[in-house]
N, C-alpha and C. Protein backbone atom coordinates (compact mmCIF):
# COMPACT_ATOMS: atom_id res chain seq x y z
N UNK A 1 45.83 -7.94 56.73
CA UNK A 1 45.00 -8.60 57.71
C UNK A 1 44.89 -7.74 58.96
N UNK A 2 43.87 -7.57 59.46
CA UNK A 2 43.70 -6.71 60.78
C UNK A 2 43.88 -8.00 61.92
N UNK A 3 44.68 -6.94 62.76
CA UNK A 3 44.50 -7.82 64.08
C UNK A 3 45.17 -6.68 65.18
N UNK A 4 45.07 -7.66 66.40
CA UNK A 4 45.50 -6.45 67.66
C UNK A 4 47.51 -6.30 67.72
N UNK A 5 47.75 -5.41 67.85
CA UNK A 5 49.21 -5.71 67.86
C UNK A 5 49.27 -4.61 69.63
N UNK A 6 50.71 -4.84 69.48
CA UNK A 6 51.32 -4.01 70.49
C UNK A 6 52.16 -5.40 71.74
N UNK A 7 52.62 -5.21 72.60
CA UNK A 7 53.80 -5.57 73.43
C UNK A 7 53.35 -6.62 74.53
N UNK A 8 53.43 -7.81 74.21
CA UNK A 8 52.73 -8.98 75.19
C UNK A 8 52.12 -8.35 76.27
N UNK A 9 53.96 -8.13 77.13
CA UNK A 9 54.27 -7.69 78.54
C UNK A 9 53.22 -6.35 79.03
N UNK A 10 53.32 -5.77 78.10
CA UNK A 10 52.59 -3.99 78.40
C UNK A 10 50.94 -4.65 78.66
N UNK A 11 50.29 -5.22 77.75
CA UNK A 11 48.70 -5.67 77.82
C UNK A 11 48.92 -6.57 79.48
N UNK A 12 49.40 -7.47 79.43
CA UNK A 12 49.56 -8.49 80.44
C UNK A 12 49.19 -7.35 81.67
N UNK A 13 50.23 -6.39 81.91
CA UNK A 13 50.29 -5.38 82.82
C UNK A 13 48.78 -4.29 83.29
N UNK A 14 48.85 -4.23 81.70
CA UNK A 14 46.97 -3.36 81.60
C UNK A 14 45.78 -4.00 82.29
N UNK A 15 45.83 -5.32 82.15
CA UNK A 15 45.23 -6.43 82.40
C UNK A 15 44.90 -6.71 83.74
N UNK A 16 46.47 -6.76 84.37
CA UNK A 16 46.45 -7.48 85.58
C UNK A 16 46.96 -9.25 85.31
N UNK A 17 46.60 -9.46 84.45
CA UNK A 17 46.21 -11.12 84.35
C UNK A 17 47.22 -11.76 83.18
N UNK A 18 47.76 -12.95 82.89
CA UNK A 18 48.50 -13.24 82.12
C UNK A 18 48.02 -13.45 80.83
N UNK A 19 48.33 -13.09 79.71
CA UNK A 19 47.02 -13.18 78.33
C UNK A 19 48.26 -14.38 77.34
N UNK A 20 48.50 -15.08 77.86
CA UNK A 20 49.36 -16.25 77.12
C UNK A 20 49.73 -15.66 75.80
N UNK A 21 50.64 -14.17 75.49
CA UNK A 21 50.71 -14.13 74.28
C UNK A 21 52.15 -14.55 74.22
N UNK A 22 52.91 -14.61 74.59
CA UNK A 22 54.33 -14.57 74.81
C UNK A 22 54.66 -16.04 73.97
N UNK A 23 55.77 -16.01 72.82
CA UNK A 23 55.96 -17.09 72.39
C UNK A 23 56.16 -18.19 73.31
N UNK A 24 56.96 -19.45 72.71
CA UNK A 24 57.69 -20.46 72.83
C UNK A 24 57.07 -21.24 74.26
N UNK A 25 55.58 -20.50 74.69
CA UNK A 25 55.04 -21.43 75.46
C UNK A 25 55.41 -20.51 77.10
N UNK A 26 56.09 -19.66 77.09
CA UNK A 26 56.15 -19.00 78.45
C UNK A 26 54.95 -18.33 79.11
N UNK A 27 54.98 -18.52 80.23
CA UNK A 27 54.17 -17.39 80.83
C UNK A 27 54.75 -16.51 80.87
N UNK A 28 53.55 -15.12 81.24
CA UNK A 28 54.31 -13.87 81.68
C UNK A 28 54.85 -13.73 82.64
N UNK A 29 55.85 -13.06 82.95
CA UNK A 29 56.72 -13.08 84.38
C UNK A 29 55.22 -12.03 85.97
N UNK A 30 55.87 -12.86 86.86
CA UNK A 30 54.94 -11.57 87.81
C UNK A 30 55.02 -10.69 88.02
N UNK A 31 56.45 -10.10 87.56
CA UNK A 31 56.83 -8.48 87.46
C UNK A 31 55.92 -7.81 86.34
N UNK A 32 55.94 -9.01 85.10
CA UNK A 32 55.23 -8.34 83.56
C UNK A 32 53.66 -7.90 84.22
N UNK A 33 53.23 -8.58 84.74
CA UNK A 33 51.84 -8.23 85.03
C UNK A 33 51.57 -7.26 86.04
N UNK A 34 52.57 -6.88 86.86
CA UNK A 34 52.24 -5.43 87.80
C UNK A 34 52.11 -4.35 86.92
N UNK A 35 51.68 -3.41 87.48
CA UNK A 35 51.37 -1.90 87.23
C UNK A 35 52.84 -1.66 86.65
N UNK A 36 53.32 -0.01 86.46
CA UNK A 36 54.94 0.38 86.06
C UNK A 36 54.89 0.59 87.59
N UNK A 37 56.45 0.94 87.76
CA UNK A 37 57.60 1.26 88.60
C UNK A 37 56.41 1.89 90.01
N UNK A 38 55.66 2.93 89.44
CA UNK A 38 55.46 3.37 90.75
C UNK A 38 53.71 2.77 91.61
N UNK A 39 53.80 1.95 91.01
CA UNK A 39 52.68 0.82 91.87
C UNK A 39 51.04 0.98 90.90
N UNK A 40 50.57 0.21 91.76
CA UNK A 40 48.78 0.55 91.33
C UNK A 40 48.21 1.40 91.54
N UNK A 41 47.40 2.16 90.60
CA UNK A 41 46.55 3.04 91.23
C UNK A 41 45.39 2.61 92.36
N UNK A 42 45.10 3.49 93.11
CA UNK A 42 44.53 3.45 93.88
C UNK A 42 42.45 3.77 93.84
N UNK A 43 42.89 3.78 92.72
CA UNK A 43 41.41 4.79 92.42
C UNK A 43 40.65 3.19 92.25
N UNK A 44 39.89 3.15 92.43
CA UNK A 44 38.69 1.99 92.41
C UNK A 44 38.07 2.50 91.03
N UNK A 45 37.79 1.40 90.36
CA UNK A 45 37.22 1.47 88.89
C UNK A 45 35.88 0.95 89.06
N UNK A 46 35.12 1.94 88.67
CA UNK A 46 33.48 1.81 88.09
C UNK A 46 32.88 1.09 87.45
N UNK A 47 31.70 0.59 87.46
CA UNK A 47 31.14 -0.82 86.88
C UNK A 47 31.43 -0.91 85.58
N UNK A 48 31.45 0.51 84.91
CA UNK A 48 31.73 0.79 83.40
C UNK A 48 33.14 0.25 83.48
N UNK A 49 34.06 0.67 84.58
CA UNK A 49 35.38 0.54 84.02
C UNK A 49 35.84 -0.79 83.83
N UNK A 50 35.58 -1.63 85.07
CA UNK A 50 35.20 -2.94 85.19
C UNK A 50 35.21 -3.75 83.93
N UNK A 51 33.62 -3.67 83.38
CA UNK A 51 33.25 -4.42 82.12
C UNK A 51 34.02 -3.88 81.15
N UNK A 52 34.77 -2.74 80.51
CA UNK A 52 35.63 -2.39 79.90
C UNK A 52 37.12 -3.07 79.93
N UNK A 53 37.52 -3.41 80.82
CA UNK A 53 38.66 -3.87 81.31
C UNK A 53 38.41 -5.94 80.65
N UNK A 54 37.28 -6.01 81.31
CA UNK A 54 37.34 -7.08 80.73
C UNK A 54 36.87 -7.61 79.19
N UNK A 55 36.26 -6.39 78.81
CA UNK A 55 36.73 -6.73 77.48
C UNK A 55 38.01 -6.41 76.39
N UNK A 56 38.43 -5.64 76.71
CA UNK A 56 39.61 -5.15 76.55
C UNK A 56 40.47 -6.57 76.86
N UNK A 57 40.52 -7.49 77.76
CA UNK A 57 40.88 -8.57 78.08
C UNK A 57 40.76 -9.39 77.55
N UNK A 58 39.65 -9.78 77.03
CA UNK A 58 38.85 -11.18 75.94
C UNK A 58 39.57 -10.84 74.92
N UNK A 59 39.15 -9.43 74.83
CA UNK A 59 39.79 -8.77 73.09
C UNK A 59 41.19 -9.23 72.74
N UNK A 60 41.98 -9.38 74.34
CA UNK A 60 43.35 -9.09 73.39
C UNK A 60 44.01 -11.05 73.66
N UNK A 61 43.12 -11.19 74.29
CA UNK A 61 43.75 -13.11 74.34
C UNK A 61 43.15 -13.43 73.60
N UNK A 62 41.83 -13.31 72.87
CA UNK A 62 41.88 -13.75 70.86
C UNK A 62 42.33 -12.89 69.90
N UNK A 63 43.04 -12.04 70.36
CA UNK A 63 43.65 -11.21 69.59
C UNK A 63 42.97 -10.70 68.11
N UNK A 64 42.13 -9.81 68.83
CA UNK A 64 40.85 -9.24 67.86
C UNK A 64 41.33 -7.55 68.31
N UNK A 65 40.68 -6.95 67.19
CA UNK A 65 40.77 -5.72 66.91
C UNK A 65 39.25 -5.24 67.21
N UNK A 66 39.22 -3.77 67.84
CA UNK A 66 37.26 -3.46 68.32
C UNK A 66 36.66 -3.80 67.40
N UNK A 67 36.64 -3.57 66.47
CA UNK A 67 35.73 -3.92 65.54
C UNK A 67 35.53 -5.55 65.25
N UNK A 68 36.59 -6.27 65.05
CA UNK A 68 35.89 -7.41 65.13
C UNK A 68 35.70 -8.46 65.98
N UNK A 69 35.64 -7.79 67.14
CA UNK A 69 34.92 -7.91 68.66
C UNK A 69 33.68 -7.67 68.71
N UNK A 70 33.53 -6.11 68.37
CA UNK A 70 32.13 -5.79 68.25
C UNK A 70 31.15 -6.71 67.29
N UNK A 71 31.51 -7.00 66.49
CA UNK A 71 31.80 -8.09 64.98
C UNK A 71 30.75 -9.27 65.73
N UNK A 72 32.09 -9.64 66.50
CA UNK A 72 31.58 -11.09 67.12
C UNK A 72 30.18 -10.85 68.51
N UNK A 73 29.90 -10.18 69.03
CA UNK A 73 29.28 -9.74 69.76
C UNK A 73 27.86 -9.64 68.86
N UNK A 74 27.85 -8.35 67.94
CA UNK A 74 26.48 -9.03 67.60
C UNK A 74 25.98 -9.96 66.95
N UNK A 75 26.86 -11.12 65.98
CA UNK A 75 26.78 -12.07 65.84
C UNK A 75 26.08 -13.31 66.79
N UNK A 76 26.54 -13.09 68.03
CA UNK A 76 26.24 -13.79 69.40
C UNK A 76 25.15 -13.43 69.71
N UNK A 77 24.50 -12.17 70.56
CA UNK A 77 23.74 -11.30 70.18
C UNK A 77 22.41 -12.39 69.48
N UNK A 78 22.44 -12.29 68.15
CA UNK A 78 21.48 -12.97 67.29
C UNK A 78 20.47 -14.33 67.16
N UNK A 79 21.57 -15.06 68.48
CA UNK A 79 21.79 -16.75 68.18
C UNK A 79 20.98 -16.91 69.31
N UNK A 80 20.30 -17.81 69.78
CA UNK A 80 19.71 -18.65 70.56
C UNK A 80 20.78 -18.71 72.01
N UNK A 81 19.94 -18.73 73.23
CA UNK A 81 20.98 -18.74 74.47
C UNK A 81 21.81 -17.95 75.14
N UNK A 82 22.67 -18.00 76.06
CA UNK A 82 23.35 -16.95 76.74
C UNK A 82 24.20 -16.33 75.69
N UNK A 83 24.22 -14.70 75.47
CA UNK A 83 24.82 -14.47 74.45
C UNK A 83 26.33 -14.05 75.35
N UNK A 84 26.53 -13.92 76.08
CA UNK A 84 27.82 -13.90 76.60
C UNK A 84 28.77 -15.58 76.35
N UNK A 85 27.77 -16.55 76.85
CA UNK A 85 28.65 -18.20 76.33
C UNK A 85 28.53 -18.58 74.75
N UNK A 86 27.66 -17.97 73.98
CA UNK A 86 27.95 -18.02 72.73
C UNK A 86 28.59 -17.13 71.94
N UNK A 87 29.34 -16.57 72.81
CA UNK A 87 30.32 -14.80 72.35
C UNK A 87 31.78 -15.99 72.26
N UNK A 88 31.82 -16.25 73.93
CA UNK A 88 33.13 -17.19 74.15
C UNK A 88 32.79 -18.64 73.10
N UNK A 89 32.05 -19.19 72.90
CA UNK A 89 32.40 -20.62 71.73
C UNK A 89 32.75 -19.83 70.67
N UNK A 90 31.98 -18.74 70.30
CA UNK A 90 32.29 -18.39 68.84
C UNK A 90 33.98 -18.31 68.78
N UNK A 91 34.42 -17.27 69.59
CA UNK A 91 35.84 -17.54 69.56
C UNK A 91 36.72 -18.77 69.75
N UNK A 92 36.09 -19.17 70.81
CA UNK A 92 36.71 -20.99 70.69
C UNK A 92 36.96 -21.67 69.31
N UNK A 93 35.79 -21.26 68.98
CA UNK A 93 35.86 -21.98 67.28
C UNK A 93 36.70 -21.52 66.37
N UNK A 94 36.90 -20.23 66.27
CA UNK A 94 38.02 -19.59 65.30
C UNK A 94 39.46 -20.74 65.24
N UNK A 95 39.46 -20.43 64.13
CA UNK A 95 40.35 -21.57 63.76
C UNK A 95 41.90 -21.50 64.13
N UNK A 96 42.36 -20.39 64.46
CA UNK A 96 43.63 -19.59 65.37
C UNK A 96 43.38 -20.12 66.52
N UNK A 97 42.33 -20.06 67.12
CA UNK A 97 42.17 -20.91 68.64
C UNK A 97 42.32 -21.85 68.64
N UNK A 98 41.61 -22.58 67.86
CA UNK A 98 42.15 -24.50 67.59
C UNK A 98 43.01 -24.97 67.31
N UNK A 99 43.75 -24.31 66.29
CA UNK A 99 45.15 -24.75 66.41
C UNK A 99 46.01 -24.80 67.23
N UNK A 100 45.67 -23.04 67.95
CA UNK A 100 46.47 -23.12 69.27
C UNK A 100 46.11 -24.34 70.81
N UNK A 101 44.79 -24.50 70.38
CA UNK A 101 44.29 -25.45 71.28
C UNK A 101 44.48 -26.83 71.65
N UNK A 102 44.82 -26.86 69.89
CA UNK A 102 45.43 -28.37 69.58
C UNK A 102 46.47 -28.93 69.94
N UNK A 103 47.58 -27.49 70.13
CA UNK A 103 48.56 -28.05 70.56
C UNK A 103 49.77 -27.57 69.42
N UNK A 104 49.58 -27.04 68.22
CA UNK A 104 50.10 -27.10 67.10
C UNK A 104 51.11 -25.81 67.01
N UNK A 105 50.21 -24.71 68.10
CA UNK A 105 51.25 -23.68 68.14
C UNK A 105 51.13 -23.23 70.15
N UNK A 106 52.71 -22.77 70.12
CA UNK A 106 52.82 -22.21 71.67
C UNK A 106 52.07 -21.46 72.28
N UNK A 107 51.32 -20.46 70.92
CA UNK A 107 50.29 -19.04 71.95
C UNK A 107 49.39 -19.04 70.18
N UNK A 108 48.73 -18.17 70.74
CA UNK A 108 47.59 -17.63 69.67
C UNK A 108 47.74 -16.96 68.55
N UNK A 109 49.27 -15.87 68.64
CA UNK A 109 49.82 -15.50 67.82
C UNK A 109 50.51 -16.18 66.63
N UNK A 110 51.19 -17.30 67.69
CA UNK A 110 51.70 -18.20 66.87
C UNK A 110 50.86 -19.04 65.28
N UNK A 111 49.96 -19.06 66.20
CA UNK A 111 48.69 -20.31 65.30
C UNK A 111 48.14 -19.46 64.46
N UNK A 112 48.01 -18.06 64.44
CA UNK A 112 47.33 -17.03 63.52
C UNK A 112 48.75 -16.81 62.32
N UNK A 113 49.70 -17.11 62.90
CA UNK A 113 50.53 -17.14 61.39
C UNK A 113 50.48 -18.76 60.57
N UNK A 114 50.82 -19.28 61.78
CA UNK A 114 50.69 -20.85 60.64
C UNK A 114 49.46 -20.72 59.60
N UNK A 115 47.91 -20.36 60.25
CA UNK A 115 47.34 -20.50 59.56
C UNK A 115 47.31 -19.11 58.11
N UNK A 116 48.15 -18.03 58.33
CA UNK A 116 48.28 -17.35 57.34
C UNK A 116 48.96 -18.04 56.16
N UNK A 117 50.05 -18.01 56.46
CA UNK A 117 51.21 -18.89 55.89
C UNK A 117 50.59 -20.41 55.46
N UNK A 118 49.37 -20.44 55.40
CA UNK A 118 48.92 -21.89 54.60
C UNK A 118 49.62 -23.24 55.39
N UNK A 119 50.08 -23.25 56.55
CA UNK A 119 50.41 -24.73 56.93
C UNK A 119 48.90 -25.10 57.61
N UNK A 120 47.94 -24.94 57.80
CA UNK A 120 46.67 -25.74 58.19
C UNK A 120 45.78 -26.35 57.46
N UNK A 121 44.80 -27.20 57.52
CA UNK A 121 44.57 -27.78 56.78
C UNK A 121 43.48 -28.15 57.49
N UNK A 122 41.64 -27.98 57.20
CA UNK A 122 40.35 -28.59 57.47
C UNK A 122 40.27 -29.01 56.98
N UNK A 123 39.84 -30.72 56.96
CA UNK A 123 38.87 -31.70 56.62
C UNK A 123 40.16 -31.67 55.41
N UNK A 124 41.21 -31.73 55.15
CA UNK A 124 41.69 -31.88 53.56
C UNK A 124 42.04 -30.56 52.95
N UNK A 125 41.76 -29.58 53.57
CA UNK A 125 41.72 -28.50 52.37
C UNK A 125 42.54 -27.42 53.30
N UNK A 126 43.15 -26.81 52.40
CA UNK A 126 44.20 -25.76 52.72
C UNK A 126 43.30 -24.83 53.17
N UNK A 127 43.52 -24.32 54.55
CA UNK A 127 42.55 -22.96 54.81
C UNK A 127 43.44 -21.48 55.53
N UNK A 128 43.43 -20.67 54.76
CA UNK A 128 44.58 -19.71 55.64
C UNK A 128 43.91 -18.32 56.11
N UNK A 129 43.16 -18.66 56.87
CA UNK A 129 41.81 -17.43 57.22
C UNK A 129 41.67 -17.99 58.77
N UNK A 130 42.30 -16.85 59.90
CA UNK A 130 42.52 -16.90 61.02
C UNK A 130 41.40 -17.23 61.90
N UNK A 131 40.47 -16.48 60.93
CA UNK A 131 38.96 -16.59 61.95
C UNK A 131 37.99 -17.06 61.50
N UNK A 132 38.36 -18.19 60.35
CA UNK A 132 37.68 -19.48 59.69
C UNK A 132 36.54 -20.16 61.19
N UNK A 133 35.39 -19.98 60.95
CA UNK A 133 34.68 -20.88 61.76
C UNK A 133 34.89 -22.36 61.94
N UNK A 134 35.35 -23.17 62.77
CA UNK A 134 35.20 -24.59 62.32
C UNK A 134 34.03 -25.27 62.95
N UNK A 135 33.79 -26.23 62.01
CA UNK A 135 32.43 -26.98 62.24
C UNK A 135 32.54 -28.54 63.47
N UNK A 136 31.92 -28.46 64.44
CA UNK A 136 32.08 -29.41 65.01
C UNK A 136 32.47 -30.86 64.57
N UNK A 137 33.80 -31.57 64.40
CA UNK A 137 33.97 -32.55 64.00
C UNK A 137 34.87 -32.64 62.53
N UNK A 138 35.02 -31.12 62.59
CA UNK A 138 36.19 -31.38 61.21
C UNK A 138 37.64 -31.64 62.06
N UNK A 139 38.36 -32.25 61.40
CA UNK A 139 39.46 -32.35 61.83
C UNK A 139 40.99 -31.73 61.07
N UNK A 140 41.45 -31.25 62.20
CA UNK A 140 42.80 -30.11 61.66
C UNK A 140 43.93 -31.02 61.18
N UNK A 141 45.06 -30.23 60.40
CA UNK A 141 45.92 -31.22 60.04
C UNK A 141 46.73 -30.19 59.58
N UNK A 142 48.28 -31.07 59.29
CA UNK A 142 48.97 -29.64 58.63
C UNK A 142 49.33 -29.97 57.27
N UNK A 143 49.76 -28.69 56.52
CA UNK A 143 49.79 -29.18 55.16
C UNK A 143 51.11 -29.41 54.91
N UNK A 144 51.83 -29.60 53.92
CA UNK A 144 53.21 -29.93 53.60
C UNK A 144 54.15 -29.14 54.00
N UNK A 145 53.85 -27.63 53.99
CA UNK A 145 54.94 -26.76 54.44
C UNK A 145 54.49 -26.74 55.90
N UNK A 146 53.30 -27.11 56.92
CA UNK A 146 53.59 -27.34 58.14
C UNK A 146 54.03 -28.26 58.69
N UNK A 147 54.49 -28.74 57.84
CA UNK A 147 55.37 -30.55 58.51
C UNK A 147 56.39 -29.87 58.71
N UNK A 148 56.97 -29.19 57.87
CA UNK A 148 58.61 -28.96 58.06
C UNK A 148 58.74 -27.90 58.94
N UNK A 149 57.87 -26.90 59.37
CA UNK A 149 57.63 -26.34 60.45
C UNK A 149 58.45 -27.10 61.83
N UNK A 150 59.29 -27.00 62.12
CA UNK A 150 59.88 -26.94 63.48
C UNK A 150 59.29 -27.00 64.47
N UNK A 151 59.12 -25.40 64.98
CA UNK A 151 58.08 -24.45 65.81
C UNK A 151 57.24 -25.85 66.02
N UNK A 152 55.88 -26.33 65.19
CA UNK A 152 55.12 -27.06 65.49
C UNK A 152 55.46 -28.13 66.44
N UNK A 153 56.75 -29.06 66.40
CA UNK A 153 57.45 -29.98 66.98
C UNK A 153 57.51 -29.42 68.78
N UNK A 154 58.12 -28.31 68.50
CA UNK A 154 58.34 -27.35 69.76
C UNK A 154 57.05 -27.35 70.42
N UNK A 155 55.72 -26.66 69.61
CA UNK A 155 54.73 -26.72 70.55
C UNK A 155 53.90 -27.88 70.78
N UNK A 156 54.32 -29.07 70.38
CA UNK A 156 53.27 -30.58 70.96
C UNK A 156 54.04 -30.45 71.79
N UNK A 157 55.15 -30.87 72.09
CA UNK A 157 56.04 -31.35 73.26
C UNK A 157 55.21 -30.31 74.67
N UNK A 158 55.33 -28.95 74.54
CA UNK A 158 54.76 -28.36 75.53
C UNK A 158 53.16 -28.46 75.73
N UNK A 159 52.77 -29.30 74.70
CA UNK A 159 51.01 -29.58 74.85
C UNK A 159 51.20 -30.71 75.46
N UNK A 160 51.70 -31.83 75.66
CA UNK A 160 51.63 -33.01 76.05
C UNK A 160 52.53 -32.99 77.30
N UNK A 161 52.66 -31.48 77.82
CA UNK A 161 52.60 -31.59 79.59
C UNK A 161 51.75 -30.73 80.17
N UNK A 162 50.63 -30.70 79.63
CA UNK A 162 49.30 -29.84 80.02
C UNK A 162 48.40 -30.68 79.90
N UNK A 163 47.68 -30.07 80.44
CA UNK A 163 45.72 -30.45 80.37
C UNK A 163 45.26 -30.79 78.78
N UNK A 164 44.69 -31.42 78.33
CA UNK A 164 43.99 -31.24 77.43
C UNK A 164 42.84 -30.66 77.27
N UNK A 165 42.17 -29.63 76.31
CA UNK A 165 41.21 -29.43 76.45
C UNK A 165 39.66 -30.50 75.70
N UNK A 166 39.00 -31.25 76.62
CA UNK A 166 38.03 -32.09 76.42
C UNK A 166 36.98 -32.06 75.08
N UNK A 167 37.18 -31.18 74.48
CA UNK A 167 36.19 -31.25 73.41
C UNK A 167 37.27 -30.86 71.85
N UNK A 168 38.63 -31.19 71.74
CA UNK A 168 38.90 -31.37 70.95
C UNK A 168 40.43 -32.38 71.07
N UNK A 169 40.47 -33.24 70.26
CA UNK A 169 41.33 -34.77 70.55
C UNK A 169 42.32 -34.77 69.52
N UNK A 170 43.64 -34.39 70.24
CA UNK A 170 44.86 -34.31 69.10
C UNK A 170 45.58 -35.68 69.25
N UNK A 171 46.12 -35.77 68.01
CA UNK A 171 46.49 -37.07 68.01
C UNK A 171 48.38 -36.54 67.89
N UNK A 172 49.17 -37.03 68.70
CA UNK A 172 50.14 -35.88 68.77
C UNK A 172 51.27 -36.65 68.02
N UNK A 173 51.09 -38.16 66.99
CA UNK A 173 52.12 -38.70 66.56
C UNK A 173 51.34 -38.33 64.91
N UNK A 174 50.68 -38.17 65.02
CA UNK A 174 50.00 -37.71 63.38
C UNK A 174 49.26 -36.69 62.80
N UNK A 175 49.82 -35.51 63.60
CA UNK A 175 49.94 -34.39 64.04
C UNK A 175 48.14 -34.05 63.63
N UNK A 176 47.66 -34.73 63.78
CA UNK A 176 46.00 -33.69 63.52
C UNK A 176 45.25 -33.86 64.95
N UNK A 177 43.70 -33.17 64.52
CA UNK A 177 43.47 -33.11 65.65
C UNK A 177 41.61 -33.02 65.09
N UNK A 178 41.02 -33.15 66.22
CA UNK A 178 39.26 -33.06 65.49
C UNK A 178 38.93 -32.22 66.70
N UNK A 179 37.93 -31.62 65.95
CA UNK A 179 37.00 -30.63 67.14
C UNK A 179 35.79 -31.37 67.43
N UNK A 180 35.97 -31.83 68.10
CA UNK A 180 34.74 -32.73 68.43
C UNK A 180 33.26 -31.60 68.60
N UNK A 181 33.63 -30.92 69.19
CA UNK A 181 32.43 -30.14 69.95
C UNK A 181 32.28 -29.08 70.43
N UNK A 182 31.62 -27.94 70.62
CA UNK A 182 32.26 -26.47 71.38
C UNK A 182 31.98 -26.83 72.50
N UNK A 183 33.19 -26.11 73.48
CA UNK A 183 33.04 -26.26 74.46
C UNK A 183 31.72 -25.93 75.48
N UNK A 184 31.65 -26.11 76.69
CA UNK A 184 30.88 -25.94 77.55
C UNK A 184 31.54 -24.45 78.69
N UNK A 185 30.47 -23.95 79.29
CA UNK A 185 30.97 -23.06 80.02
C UNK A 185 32.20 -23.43 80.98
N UNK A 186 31.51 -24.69 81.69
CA UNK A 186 32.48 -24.98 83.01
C UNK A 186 33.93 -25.17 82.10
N UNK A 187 33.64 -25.48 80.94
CA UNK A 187 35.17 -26.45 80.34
C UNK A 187 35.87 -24.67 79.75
N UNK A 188 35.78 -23.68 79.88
CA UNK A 188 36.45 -22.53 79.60
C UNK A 188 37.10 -21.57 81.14
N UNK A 189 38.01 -21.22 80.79
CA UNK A 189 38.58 -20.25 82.42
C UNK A 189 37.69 -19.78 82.77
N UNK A 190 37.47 -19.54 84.44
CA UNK A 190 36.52 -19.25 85.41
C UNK A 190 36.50 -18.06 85.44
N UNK A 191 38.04 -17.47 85.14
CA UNK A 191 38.05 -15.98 85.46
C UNK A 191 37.60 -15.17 83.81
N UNK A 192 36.89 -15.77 83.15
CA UNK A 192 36.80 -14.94 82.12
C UNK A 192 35.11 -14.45 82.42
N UNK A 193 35.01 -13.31 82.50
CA UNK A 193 33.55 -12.23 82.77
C UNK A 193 32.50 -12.06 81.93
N UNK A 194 32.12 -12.95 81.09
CA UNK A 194 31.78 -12.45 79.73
C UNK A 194 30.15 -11.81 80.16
N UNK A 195 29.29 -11.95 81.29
CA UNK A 195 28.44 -11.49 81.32
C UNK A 195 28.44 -9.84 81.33
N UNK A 196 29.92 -9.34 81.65
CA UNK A 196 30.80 -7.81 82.05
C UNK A 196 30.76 -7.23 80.70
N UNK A 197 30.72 -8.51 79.04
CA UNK A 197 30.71 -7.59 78.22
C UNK A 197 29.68 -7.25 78.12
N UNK A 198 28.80 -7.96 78.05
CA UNK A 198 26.94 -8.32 77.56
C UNK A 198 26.57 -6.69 78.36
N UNK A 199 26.83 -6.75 79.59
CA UNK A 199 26.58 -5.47 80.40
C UNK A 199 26.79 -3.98 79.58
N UNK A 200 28.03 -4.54 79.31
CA UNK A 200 28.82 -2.91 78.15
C UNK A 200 28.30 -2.37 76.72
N UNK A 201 28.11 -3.84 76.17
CA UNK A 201 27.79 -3.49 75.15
C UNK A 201 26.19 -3.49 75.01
N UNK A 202 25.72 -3.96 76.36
CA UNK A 202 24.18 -3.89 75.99
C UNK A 202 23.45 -2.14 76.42
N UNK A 203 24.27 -1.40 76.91
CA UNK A 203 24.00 0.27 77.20
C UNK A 203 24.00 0.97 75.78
């Protein structure tokens, strides 16, 4: 399976910004996200560098590899509407996001193994494909070997002292959950740039 690898803490740092990869529900520390030892550079980054940075950013909090970034981009690209807010639902929808969204796993990483490892479950049916599209209104569930999953137990408890996110409704004593709907712009982080990729990749 392709995907992005390498060291929470180190990206977090590249970043600037916290990319929630870090298990068991932690944030990154504020040391993880500074520059190394001898501070920030000073050099001011270019519009190119800019929109690079932030995709490089998107890329690595859905934890996609360039290519199937680029992947998802012209996919978006194709579709009707802002192709930068239909770049971000498409990923919303990936089925690694929903789970993680649901509540079912601590970070994104997490939810991309459950669903390897066959504990997920659409509409009834075993699905173990990370970047499974889901259809508005199917509802997630886990399968027999994600009951006994632990971990899962671990991450409701830390979902049910957060926000919920409004367009998908976990039910946290019967462990599923429905996607009601893709989200809306306002209902996704403020600080995410996506018009910065549209810019990059549209040169």
């Amino acid at each position: 399976m392709a995907r992005s690898s390498g060291k929470a803490c180190k990206y977090a740092r590249r970043e600037g910004t916290d990319l929630f990869l870090k298990s068991k529900g932690l944030k990154t520390k504020k040391s993880d996200k500074k520059p190394g030892q001898h501070g920030a550079k000073t050099t001011r980054l270019s519009n190119y560098g800019v929109q690079l940075r932030e995709k490089q950013k998107i890329k690595r909090i859905y934890g996609m590899t360039e290519r199937q970034f680029h992947n998802y981009y012209v996919k978006a690209a194709q579709k009707k509407g802002a192709t930068g807010v239909t770049l971000l639902q498409m990923l919303e929808a990936r089925l690694d996001n929903i789970v993680f969204r649901s509540g079912f796993a601590a970070t994104r990483p997490e939810a991309r193994q459950l669903v390897n490892h066959g504990a997920i479950m659409v509409d009834g049916r075993k699905v173990d494909i990370p970047s499974y599209q889901v259809s508005a209104g199917a509802v997630i569930s886990l399968s027999e070997k994600g009951h006994k999953q632990k971990r899962v137990d671990g991450a409701l408890a830390i979902y049910n002292e957060k926000p919920a996110p409004e367009w998908i409704d976990t039910d946290t004593s019967k462990k599923t959950a429905t996607f009601k709907r893709l989200p809306q712009r306002d209902e996704l982080p403020a600080e995410y740039n996506e018009n910065s990729i549209v810019e990059l990749y549209s040169k």
